[in-house]
Protein backbone atom coordinates (compact mmCIF):
# COMPACT_ATOMS: atom_id res chain seq x y z
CA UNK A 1 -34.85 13.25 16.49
CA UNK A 2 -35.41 17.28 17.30
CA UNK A 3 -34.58 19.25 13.91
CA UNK A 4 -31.96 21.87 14.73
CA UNK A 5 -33.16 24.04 11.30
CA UNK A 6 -36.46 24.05 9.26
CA UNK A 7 -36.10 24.92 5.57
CA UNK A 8 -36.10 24.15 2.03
CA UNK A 9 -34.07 22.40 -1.02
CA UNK A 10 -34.12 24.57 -3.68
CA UNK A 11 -33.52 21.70 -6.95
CA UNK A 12 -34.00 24.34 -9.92
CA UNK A 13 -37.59 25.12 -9.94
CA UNK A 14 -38.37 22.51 -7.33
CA UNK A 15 -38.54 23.63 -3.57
CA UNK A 16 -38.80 20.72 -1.22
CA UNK A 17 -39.51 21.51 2.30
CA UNK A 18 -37.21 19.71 5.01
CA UNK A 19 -35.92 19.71 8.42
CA UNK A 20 -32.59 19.65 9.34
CA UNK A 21 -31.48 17.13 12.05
CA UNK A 22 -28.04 15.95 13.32
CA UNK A 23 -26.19 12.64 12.14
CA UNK A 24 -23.53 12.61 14.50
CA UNK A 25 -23.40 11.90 18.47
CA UNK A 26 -20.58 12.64 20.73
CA UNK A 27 -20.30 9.99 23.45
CA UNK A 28 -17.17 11.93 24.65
CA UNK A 29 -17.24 12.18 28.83
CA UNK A 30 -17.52 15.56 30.05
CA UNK A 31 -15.59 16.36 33.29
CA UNK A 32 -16.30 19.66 35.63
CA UNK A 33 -13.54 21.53 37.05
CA UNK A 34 -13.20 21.29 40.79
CA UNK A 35 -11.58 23.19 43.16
CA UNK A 36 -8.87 20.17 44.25
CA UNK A 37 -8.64 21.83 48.15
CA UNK A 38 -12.07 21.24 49.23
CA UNK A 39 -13.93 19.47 45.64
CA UNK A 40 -16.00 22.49 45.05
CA UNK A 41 -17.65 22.56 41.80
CA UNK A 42 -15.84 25.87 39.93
CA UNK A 43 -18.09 27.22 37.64
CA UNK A 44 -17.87 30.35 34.63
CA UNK A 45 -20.26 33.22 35.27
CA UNK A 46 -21.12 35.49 32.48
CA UNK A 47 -20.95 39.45 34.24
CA UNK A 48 -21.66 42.32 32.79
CA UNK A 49 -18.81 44.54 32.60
CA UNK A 50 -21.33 47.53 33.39
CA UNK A 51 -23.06 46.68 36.83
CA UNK A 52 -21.34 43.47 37.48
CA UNK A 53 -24.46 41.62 38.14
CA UNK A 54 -24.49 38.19 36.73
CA UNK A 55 -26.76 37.94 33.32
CA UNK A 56 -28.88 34.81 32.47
CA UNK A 57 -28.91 33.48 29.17
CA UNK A 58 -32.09 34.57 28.28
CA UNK A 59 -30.95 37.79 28.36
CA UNK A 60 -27.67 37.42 26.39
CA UNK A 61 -27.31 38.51 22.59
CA UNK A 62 -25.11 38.75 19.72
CA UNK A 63 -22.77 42.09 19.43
CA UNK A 64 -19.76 42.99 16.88
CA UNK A 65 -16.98 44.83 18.23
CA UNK A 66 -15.36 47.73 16.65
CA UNK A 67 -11.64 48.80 16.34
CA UNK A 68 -12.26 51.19 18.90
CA UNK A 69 -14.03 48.78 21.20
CA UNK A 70 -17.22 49.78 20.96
CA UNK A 71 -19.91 47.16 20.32
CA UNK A 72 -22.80 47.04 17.54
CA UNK A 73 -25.55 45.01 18.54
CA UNK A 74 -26.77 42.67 16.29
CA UNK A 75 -30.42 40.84 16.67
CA UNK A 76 -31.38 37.58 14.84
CA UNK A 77 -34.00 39.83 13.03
CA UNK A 78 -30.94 41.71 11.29
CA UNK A 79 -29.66 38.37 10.31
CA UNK A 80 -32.97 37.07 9.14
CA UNK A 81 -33.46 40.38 6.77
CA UNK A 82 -29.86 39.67 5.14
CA UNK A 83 -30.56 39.72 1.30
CA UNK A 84 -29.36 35.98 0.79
CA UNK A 85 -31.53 33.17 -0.92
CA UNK A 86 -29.58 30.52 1.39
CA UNK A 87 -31.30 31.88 4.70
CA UNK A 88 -33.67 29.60 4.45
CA UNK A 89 -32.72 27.63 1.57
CA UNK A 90 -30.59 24.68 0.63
CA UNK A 91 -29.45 25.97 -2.84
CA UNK A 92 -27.97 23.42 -5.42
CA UNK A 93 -25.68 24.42 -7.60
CA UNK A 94 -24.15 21.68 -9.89
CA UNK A 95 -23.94 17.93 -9.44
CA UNK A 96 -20.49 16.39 -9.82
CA UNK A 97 -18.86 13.38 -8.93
CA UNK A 98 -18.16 11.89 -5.04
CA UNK A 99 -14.21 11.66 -5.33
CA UNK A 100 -13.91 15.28 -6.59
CA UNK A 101 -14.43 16.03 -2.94
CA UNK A 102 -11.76 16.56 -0.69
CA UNK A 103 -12.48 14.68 2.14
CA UNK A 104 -10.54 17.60 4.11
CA UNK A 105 -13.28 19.26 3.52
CA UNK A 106 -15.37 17.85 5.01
CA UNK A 107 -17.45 18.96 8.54
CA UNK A 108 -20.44 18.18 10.12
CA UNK A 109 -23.17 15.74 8.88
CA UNK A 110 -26.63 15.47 8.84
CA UNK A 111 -30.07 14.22 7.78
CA UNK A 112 -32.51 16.14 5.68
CA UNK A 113 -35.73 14.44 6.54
CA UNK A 114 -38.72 15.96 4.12
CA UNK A 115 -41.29 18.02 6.08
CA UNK A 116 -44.73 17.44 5.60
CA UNK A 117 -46.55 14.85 2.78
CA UNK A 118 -46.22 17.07 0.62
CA UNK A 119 -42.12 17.15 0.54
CA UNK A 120 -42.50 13.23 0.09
CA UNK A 121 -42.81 13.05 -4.04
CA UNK A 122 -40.14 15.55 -4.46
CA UNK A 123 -37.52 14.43 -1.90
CA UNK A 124 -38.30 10.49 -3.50
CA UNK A 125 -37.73 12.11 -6.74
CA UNK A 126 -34.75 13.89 -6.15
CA UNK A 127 -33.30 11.05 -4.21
CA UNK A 128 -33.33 8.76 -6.84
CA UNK A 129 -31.67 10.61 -9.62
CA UNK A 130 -28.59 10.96 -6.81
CA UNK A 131 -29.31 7.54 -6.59
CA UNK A 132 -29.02 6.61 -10.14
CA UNK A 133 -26.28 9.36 -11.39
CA UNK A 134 -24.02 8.52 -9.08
CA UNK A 135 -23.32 12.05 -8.37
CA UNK A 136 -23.30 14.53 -5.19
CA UNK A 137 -25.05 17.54 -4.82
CA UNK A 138 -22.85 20.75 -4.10
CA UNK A 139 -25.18 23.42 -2.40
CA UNK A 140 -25.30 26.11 -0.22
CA UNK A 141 -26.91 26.88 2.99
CA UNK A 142 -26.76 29.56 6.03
CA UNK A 143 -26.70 28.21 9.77
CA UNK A 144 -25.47 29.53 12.63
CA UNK A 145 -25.28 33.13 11.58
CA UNK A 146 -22.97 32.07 8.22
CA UNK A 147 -23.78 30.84 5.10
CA UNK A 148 -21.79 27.21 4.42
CA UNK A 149 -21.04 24.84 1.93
CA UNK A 150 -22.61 21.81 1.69
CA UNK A 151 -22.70 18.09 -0.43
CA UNK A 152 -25.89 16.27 -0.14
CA UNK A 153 -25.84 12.33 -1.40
CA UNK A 154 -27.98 9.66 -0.69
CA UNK A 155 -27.21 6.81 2.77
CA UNK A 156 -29.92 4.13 2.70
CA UNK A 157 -33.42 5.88 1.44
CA UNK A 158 -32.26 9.00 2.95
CA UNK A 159 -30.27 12.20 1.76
CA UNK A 160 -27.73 13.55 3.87
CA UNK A 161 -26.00 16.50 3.64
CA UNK A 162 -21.74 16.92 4.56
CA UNK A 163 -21.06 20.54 5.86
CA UNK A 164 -17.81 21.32 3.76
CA UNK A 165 -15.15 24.08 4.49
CA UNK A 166 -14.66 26.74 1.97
CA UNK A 167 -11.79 25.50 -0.69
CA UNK A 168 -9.63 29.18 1.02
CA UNK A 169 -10.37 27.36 4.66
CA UNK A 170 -8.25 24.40 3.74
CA UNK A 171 -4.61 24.77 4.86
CA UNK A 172 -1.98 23.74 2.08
CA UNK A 173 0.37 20.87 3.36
CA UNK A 174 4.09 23.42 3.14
CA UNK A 175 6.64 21.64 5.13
CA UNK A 176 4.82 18.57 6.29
CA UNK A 177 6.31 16.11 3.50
CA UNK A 178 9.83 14.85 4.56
CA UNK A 179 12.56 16.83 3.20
CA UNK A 180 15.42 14.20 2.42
CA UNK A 181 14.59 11.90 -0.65
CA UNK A 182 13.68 8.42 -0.08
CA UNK A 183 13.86 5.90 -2.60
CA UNK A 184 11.71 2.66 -1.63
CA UNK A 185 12.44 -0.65 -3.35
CA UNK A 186 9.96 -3.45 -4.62
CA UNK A 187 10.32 -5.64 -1.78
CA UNK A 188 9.41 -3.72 0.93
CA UNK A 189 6.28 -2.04 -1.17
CA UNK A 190 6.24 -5.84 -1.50
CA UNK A 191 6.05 -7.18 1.83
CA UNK A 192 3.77 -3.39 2.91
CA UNK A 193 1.29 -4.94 0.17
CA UNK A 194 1.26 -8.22 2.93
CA UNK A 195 1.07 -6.83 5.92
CA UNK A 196 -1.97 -4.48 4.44
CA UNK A 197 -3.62 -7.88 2.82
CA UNK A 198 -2.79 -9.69 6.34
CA UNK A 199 -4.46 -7.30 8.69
CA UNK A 200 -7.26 -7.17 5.92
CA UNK A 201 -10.55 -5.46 6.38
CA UNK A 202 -12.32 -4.24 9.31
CA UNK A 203 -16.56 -4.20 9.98
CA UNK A 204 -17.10 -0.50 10.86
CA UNK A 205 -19.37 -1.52 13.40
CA UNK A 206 -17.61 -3.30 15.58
CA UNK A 207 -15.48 -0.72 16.47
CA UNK A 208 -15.87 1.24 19.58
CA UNK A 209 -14.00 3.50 21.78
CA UNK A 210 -11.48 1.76 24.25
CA UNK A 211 -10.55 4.63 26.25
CA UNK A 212 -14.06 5.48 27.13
CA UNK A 213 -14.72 2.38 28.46
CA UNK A 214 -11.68 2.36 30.59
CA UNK A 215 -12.84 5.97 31.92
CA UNK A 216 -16.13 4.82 32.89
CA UNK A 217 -15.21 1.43 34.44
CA UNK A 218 -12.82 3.47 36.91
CA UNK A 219 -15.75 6.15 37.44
CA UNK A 220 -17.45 2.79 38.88
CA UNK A 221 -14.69 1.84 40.58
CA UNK A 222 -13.50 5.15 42.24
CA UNK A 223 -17.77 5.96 43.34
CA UNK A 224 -17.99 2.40 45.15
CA UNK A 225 -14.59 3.10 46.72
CA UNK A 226 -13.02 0.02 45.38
CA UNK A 227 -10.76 1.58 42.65
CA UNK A 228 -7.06 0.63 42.76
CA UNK A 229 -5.13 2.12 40.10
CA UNK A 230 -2.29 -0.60 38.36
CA UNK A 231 0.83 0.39 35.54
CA UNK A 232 -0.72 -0.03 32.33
CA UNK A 233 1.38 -2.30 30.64
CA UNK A 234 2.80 0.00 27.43
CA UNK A 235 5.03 -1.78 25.09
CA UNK A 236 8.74 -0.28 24.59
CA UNK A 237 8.44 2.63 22.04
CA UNK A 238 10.59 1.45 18.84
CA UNK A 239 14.00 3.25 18.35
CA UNK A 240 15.17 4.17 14.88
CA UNK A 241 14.45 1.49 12.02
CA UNK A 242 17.67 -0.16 11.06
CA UNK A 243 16.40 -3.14 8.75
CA UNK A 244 13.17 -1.98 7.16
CA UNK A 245 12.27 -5.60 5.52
CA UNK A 246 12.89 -7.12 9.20
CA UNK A 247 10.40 -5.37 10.42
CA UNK A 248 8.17 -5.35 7.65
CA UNK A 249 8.29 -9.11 7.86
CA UNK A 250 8.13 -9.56 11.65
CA UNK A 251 4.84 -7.21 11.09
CA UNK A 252 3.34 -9.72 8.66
CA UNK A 253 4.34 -12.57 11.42
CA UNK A 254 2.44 -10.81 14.17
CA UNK A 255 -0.36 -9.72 12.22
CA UNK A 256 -0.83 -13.19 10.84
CA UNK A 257 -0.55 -14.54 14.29
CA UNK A 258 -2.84 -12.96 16.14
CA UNK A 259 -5.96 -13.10 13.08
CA UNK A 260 -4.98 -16.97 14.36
CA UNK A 261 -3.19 -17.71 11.43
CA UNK A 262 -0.56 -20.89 10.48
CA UNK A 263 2.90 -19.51 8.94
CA UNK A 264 5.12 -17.08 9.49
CA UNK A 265 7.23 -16.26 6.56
CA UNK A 266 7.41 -13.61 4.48
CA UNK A 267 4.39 -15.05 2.49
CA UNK A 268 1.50 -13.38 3.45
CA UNK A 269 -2.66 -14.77 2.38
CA UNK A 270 -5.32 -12.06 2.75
CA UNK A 271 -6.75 -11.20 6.18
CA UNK A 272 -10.53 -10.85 4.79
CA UNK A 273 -11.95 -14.51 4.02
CA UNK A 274 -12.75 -14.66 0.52
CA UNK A 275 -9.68 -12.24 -0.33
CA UNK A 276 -7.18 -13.02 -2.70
CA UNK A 277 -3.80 -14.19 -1.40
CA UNK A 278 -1.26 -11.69 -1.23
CA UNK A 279 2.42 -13.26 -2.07
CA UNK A 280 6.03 -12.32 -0.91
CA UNK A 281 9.20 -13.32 -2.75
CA UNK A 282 11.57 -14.06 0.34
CA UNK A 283 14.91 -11.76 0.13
CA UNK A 284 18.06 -13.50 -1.09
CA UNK A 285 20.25 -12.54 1.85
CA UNK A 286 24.18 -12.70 1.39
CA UNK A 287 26.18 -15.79 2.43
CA UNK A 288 27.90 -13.96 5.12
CA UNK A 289 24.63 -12.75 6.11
CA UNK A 290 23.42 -16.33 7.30
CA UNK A 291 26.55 -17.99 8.86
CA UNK A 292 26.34 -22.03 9.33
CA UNK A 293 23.17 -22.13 7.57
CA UNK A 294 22.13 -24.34 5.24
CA UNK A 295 21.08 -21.10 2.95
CA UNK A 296 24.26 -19.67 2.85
CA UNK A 297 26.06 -22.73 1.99
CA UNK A 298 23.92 -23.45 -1.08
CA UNK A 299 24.07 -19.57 -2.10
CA UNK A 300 28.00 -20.09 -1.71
CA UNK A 301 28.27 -23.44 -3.26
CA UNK A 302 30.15 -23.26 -7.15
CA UNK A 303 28.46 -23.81 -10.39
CA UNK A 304 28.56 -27.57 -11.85
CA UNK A 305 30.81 -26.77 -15.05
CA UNK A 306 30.91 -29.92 -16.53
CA UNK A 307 30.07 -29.25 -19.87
CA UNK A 308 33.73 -27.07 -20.09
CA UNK A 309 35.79 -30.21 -18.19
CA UNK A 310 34.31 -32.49 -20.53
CA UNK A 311 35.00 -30.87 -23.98
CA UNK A 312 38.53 -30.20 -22.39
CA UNK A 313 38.97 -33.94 -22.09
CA UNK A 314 37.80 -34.64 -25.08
CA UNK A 315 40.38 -32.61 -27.00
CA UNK A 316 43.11 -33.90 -24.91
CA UNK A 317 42.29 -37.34 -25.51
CA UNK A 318 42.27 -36.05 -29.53
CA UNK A 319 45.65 -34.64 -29.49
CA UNK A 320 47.49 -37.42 -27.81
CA UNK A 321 45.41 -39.94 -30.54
CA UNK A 322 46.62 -38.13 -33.46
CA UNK A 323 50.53 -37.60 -32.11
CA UNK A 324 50.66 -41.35 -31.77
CA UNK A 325 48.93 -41.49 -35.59
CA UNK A 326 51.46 -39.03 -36.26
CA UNK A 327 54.94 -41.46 -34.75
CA UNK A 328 52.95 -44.62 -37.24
CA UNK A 329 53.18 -42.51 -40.71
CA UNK A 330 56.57 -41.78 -39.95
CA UNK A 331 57.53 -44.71 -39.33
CA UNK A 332 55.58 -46.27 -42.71
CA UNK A 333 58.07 -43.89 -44.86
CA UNK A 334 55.68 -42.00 -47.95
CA UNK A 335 52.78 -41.92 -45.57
CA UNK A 336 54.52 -39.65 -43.56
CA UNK A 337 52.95 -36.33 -45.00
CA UNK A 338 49.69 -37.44 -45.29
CA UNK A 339 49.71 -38.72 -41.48
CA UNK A 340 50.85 -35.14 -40.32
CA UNK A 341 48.51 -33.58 -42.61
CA UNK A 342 45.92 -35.42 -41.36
CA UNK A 343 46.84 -35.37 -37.68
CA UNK A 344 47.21 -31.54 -37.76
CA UNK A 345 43.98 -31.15 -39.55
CA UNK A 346 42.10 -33.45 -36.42
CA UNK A 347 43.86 -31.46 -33.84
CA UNK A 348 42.63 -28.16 -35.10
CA UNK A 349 38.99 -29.52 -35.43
CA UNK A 350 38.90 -31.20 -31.84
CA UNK A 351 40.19 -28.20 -30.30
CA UNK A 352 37.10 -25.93 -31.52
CA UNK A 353 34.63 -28.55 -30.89
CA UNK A 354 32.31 -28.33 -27.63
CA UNK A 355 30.65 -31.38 -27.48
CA UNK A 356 31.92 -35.25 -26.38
CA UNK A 357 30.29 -36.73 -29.25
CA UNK A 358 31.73 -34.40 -31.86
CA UNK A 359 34.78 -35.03 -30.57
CA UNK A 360 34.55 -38.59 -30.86
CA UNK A 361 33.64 -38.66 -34.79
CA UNK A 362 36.29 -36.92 -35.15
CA UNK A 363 38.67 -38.70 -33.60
CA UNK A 364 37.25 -41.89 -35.50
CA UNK A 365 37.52 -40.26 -38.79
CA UNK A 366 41.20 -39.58 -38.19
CA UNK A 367 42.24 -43.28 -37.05
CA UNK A 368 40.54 -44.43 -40.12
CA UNK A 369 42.31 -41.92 -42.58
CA UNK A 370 45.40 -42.84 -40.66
CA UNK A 371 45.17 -46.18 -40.96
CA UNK A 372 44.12 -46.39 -44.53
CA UNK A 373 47.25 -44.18 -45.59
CA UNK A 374 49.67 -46.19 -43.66
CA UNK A 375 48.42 -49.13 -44.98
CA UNK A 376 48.33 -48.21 -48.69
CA UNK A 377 52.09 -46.71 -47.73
CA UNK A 378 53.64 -50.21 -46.53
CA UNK A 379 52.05 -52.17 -49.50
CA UNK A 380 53.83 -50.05 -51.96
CA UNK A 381 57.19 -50.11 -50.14
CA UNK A 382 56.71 -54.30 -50.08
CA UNK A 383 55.46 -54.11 -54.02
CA UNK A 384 59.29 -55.27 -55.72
CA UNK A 385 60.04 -53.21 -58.85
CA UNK A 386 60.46 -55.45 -62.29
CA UNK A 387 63.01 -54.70 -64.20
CA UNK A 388 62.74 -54.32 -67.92
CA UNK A 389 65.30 -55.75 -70.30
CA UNK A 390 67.41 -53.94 -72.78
């Protein structure tokens, strides 16, 4: 690869000479402008204002103009003779870790191969300790008639250096951010966290540039004469977003679908094999949301409250034992007192009780006591009195 600049890395009192060579490659197609009459080529011609004659490049320069329009010329001597140490120097100034960088800032890339066997030991060395800090170097650098900012970390046993724009060259973000406040619930960051585990990760290099291709297939096409131009098939733009998690969800579907995928819920497993499975709790819609399904029916159906019927029961069943215990010691004569007593005292306890087999005992215990009582009560009344003789 050509070097585009030929310099040094200035690393304290270390100066390692390199060579400065491009990382990037547009594949971009160029088009010429054409007159559309006739197809003549139109082309830009540099003129000097002065004699009008047309100037090669060769012969062209650099030149500041003034306020009044006059021009200073300016010669790539004068630059070289500027009183900077990063004309031909890659100056470090501090190391500092990779996410402090704002990746707004940064520009163009390249490599910094070392220049000459002599560079090798120092470029090795100061490769490494990027290497093994796990830092970035932030330097500075003139190219192009303007000194730049620049980070320099390590890809694969080389350093590269990121051209960055000044911190005052970044624009801030006033008015971009949406102005009305948006609250956004836990089921759709939910079901967002699915769709971004279903589409999953992506190998960098197997991505590639379909509108390129399509531009140079016709360019084929139209130069053998066979091109015949069809409707690209575009897909209705969506209108406004009514139902967020419906579309969230029919976004998990698709994605899901076409990585060939079984299911199409609102569960969601991760899109990368080997990835951790991403999981969805499905929305509990509304009855009236699902009408005639079997859903809506079951969210609709009552609660079983058979724990309440039965104590009811229970105590119903209590207080109709004890009136009819109650009608017995009245009709036994002196047991009548201890039968209401009794009776009133079973009521009260079978009303408060919440449980079939309390109750029960309870009811037991009072049949007994009544019984007993009544029992007692009739053999006195049959006992006869004796009489006692004066």
């Amino acid at each position: 690869m050509r070097s585009i600049w030929n310099g040094a890395i200035s690393f304290g009192l270390v100066s390692i000479p390199i060579k400065l060579v491009n990382a990037t490659e547009s594949h971009s197609i160029s088009f010429r402008q054409i007159h559309v009459s006739d197809g003549g080529r139109v082309r830009y011609r540099k003129v000097c204002e002065l004699d009008g004659e047309e100037v090669p490049s060769a012969e062209i320069g650099k030149g500041y103009e003034e306020a009044d329009g006059s021009i200073v010329p300016i010669t790539d001597e004068d630059l070289a003779q500027l009183p900077l140490a990063t004309a031909k120097t890659i100056e470090i100034m501090s190391f500092v870790p990779a996410e402090e960088i704002d990746p707004l800032q940064m520009d163009a890339a390249y490599y910094l191969a070392a220049n000459g066997a002599t560079a090798a030991k120092p470029y090795t060395l100061l490769r490494e300790a990027l290497k093994r800090s796990r830092k970035v170097a932030i330097a500075k650098y003139a190219l192009r008639g303007r000194e730049r900012l620049g980070m320099l970390r390590v890809v694969d046993d080389v350093i590269a250096m990121h051209g960055l724009l000044w911190p005052d060259e970044i624009r801030a973000p006033e008015g971009v951010a949406p102005e009305v406040t948006v609250s956004v619930r836990d089921a759709e960051l939910d079901l967002a966290d699915a769709l971004m585990a279903t589409l999953g990760e992506v190998e960098m290099a197997s991505l590639h540039d379909d509108y390129r291709e399509a531009v140079e297939a016709m360019i084929v096409a139209k130069s053998g004469g066979a091109f015949e131009p069809t409707e690209a098939v575009v897909e209705p733009a969506g209108g406004q977003v009514i139902d967020l998690m419906a579309a969230l969800e029919k976004s998990v579907r698709a994605a899901k679908a076409s990585r060939g995928e079984g299911g199409g819920g609102a569960e969601a497993s991760g899109g990368a094999e080997g990835g951790a499975a991403a999981e969805v709790t499905p929305i509990q819609r509304k009855a009236g949301a699902r009408a005639g399904s079997g859903a809506g029916r079951s969210a609709a159906a009552p609660k079983a409250v058979g724990g309440k019927k039965s104590t009811a029961a229970s105590a119903k069943k209590t207080a109709a034992a004890a009136t009819k215990k109650k009608a017995t010691g009245a009709a036994t004569g002196a047991g009548t007192g201890t039968g209401k007593s009794t009776a009133a005292k079973s009521t009260s306890g079978a009303s408060k009780s919440t449980g079939r087999a309390a109750a029960t005992k309870s009811t037991a215990k009072t049949a007994a006591a009544a019984k007993k009582t009544g029992g007692a009560a009739a053999k006195k009344a049959a006992t006869p009195r004796k009489r006692t003789s004066a």
